[in-house]
Each structure stands twice: as structure tokens, then as C-alpha cells.
Protein backbone atom coordinates (compact mmCIF):
# COMPACT_ATOMS: atom_id res chain seq x y z
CA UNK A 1 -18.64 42.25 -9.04
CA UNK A 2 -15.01 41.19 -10.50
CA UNK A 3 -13.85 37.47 -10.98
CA UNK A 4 -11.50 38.42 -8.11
CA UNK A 5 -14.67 38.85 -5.09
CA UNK A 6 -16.23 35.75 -6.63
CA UNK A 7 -13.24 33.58 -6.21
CA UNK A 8 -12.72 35.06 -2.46
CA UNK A 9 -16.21 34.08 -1.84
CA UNK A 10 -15.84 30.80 -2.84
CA UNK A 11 -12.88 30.57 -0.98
CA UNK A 12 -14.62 31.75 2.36
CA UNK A 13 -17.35 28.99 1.83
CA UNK A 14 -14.77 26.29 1.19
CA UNK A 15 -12.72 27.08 4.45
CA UNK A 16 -15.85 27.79 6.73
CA UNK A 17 -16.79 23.75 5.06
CA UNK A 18 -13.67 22.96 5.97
CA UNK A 19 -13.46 24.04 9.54
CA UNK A 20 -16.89 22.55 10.25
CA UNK A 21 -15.08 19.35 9.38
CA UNK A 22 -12.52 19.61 11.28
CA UNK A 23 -14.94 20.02 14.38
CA UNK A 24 -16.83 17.11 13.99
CA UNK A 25 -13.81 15.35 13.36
CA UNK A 26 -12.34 16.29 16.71
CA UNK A 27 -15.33 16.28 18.51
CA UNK A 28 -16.85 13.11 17.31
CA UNK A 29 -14.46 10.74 15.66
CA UNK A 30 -11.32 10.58 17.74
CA UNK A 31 -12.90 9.99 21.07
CA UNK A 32 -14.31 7.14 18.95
CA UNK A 33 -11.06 5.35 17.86
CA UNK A 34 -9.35 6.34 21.64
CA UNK A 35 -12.62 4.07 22.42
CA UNK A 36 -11.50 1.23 20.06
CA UNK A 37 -8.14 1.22 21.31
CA UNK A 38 -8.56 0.77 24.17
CA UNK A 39 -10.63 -1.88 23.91
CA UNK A 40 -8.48 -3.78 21.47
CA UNK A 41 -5.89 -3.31 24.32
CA UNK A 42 -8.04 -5.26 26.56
CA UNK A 43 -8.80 -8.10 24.13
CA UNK A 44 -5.81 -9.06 22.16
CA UNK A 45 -3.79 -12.39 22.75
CA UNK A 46 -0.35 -13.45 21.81
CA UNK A 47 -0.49 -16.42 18.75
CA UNK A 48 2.22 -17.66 16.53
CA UNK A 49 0.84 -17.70 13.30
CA UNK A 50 1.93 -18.65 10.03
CA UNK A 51 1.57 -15.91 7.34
CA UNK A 52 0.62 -17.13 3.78
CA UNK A 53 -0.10 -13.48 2.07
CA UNK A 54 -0.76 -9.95 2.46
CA UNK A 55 -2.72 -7.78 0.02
CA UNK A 56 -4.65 -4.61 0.59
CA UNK A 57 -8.47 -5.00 -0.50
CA UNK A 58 -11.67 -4.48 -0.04
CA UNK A 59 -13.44 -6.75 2.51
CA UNK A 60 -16.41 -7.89 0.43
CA UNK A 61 -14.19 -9.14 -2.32
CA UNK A 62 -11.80 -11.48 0.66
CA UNK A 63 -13.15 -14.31 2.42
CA UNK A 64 -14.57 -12.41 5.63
CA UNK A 65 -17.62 -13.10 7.58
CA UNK A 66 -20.41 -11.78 6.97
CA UNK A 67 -20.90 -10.33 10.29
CA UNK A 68 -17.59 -8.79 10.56
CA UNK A 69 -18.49 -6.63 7.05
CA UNK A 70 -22.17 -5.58 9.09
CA UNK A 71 -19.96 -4.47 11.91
CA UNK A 72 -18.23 -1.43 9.86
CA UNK A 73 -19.24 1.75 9.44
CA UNK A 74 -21.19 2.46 5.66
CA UNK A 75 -18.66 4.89 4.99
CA UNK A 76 -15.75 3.13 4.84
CA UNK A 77 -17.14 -0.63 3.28
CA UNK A 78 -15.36 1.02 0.65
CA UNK A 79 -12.12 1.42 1.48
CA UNK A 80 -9.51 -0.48 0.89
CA UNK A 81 -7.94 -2.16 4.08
CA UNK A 82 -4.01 -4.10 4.59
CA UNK A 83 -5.39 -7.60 4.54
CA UNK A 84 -3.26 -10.40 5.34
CA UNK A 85 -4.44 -14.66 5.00
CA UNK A 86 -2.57 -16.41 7.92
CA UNK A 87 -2.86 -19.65 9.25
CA UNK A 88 -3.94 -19.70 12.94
CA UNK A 89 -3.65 -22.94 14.37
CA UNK A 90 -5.57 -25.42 11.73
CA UNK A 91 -7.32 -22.57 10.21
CA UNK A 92 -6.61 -20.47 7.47
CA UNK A 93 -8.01 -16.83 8.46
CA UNK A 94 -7.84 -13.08 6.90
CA UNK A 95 -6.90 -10.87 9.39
CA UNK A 96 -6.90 -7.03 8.88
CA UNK A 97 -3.75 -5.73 9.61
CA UNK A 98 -2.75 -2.36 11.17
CA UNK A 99 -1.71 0.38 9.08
CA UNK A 100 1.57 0.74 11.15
CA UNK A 101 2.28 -2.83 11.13
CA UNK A 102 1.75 -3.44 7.31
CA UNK A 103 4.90 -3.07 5.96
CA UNK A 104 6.99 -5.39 8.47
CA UNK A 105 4.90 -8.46 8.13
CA UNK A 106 7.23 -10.95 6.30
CA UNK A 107 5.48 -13.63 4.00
CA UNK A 108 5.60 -17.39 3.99
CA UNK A 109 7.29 -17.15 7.54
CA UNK A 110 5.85 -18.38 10.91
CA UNK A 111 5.90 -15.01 13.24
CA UNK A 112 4.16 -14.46 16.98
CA UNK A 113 1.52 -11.74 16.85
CA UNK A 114 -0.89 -9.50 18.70
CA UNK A 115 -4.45 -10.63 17.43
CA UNK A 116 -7.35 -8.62 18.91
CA UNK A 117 -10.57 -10.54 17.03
CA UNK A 118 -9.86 -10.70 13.29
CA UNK A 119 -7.54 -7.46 13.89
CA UNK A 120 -3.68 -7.97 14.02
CA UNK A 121 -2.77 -5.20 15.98
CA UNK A 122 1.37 -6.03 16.56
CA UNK A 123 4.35 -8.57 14.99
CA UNK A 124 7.11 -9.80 17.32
């Protein structure tokens, strides 16, 4: 065998690996967040909330609940989420923001928002 059959083998392996990924992806893991959405559809309410700072973290090292951390999936206690500390009504909260939303969220300014839980899901 030449270096040239061993690298096509590999090659073979990695995008068979690959495909099976893809599947379970599909299969498994949209339907899943279609799920979520459409529950945080159901549940969010309109607030005017005062925004004191946005970071992207990881949820154990912010001030969240203890319950809220249980609630997510192993894989991604991890990851680093758009965080933002607001001030909802007398108390100051950290809300995780939406990926799309991130980046128009002004600071140190009083806004009216889509809040779905401790998920801010749109800014007005």
C-alpha cells in the first residue's frame, strides 16, 4: 500500500463520521430547537428593562440560578453564551440573550424587550 490509499482511507472514514453527524443532527436536534421555539413563542412577555451590561460567558461563572444551569444540556455547560445584567423592575437579573439579538442591545439605556423566562428573545 502507498501513502496515497492510506490517506483516501482515512478520508472515507472521516466523511462516512461526518455524514453520520449530519443525520443525527437533522433527525434529532432540530426538531428539538423547532420545539423550544415554539414554546418560547408561547411564553414571552413585553418588559421595559433597563440594561446595565452585556458580556458573553459561561453561566457558572455569572450570577444564575442554580436550577437554570441543571436545566441545560451537559454538552454545552461549557459554552460560552451572550449574557446581558438588566434591571427588571427592582431586580437586577442576567438574562441570556439571543444570538441574533446580541449585537443591537445598547448599554446603560432603558429599552422594551421580549423576555421568555431568563431568555431575551427580541429588543424594540
Amino acid at each position: 500500500m502507498n501513502i496515497w490509499s492510506i490517506i483516501g482511507i482515512v478520508l472515507l472514514v472521516i466523511l462516512i463520521i461526518v455524514g453520520i453527524f449530519f443525520i443525527i443532527y437533522k433527525k434529532f436536534i432540530i426538531p428539538k430547537v423547532n420545539q423550544y421555539n415554539d414554546i418560547m413563542k408561547q411564553h414571552k412577555s413585553t418588559m421595559s428593562i433597563f440594561i446595565i451590561s452585556k458580556t458573553k460567558g459561561k453561566l457558572t461563572d455569572e450570577n444564575v440560578p442554580k436550577s437554570v444551569i441543571d436545566q441545560i444540556p451537559k454538552f454545552l455547560r461549557g459554552k460560552k453564551f451572550p449574557l446581558v445584567k438588566a434591571k427588571v423592575g427592582p431586580q437586577i437579573v442576567t438574562l441570556i440573550a439571543d444570538e441574533k439579538i446580541y449585537n443591537k442591545i445598547p448599554i446603560k439605556k432603558l429599552v422594551k424587550a421580549d423576555i421568555a423566562g431568563m431568555y431575551l428573545v427580541d429588543i424594540r
